[in-house]
C-alpha atoms as a PDB file:
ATOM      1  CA  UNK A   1     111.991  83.847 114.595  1.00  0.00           C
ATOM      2  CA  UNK A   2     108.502  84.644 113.089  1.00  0.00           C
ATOM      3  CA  UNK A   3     107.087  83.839 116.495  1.00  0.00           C
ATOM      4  CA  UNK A   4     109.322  86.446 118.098  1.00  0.00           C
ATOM      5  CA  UNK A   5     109.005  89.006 116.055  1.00  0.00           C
ATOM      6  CA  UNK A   6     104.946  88.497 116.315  1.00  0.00           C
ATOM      7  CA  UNK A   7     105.112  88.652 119.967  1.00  0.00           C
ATOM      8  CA  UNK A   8     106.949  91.762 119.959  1.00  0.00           C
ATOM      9  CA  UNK A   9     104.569  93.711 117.566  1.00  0.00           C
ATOM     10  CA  UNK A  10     101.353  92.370 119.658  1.00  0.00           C
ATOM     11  CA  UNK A  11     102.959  93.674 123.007  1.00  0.00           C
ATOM     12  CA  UNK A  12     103.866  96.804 121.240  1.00  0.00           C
ATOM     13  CA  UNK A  13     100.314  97.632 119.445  1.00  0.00           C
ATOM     14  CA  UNK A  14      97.051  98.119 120.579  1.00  0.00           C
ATOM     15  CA  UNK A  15      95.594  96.410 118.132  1.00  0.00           C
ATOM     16  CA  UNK A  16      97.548  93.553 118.589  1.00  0.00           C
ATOM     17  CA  UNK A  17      94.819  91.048 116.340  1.00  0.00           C
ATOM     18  CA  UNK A  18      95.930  92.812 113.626  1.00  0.00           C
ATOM     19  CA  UNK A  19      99.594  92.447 113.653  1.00  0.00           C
ATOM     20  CA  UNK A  20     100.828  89.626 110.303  1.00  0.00           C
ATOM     21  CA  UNK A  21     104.005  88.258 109.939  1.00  0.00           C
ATOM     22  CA  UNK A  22     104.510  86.682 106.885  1.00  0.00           C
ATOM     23  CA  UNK A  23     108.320  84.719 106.461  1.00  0.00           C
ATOM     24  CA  UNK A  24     110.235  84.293 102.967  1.00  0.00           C
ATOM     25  CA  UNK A  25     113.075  81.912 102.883  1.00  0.00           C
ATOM     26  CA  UNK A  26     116.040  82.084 100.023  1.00  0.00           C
ATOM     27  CA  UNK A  27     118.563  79.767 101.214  1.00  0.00           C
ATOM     28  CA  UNK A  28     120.286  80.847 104.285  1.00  0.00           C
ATOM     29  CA  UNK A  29     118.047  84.863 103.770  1.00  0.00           C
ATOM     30  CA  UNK A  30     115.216  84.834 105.905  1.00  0.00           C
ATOM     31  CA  UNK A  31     113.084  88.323 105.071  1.00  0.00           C
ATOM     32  CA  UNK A  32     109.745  88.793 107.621  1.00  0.00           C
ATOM     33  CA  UNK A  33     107.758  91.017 106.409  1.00  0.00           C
ATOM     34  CA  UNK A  34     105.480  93.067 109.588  1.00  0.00           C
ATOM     35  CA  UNK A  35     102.240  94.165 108.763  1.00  0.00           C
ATOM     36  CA  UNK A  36     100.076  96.350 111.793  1.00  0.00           C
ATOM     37  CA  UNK A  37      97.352  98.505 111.667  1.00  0.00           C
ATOM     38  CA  UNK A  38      98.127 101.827 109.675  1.00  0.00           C
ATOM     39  CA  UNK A  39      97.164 103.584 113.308  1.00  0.00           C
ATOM     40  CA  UNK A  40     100.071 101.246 115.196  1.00  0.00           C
ATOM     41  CA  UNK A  41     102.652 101.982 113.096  1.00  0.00           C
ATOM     42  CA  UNK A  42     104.525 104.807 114.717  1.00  0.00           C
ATOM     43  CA  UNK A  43     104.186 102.786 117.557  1.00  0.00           C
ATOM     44  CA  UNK A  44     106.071  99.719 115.960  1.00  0.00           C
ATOM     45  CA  UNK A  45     108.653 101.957 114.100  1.00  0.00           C
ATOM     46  CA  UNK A  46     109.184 104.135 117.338  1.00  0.00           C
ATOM     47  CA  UNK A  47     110.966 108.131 117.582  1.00  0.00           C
ATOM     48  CA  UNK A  48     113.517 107.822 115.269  1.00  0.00           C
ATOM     49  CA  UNK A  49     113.331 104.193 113.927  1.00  0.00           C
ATOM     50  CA  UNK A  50     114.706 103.192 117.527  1.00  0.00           C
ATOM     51  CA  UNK A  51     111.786  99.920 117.877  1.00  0.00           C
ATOM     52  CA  UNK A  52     111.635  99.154 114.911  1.00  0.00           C
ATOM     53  CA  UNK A  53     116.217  99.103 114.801  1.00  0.00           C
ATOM     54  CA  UNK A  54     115.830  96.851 118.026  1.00  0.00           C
ATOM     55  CA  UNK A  55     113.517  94.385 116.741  1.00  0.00           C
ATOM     56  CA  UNK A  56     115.875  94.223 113.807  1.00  0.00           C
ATOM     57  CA  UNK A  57     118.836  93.776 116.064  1.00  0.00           C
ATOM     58  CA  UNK A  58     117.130  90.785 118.422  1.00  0.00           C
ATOM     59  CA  UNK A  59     116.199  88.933 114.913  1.00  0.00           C
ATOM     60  CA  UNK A  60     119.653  89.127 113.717  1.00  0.00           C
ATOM     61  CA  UNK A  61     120.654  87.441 116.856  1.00  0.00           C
ATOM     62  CA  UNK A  62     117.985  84.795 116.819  1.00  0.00           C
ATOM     63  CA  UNK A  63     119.211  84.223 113.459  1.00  0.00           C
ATOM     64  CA  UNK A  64     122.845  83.973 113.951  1.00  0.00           C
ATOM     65  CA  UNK A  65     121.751  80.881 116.649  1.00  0.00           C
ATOM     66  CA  UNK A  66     120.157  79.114 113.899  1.00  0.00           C
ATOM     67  CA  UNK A  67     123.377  79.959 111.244  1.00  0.00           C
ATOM     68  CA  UNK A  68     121.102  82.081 108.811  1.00  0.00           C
ATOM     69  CA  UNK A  69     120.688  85.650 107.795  1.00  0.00           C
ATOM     70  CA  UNK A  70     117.342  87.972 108.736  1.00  0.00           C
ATOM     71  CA  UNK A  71     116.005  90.903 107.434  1.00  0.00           C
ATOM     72  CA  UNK A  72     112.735  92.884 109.359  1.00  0.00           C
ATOM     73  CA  UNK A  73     110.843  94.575 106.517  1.00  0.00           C
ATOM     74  CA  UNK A  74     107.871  96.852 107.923  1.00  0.00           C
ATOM     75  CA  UNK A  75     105.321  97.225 105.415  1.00  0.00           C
END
């Protein structure tokens, strides 16, 4: 899921060397935190929180394949 979520942000910014996803796991919570460059991050969040709400939404389903919870947290 981490490596999804990476390649997402990469295609997304232009400063794709810069893009960190770290993962947490708590049981069956997985939490990936995003970090980009401060000048990519309306590009990653998108108008409205609508990129950042459908990288959310294709990590939930990766995660219901492997039986576990996941929460995208953009720092």
């Amino acid at each position: 899921m981490k490596e999804l979520i990476e390649y997402i942000a990469k295609s997304i910014s232009e400063k794709p060397d810069a893009v960190k996803v770290t993962e947490e796991t708590e049981g069956e919570l997985v939490t990936l935190t995003l970090e980009v460059d401060p000048e990519d991050k309306g590009s990653i969040i998108g108008k409205g929180g609508r990129v950042a709400q459908a990288m959310r939404t294709v990590l939930r389903v990766a995660a219901i394949k492997k039986g576990v919870r996941a929460n995208l947290d953009i720092a």
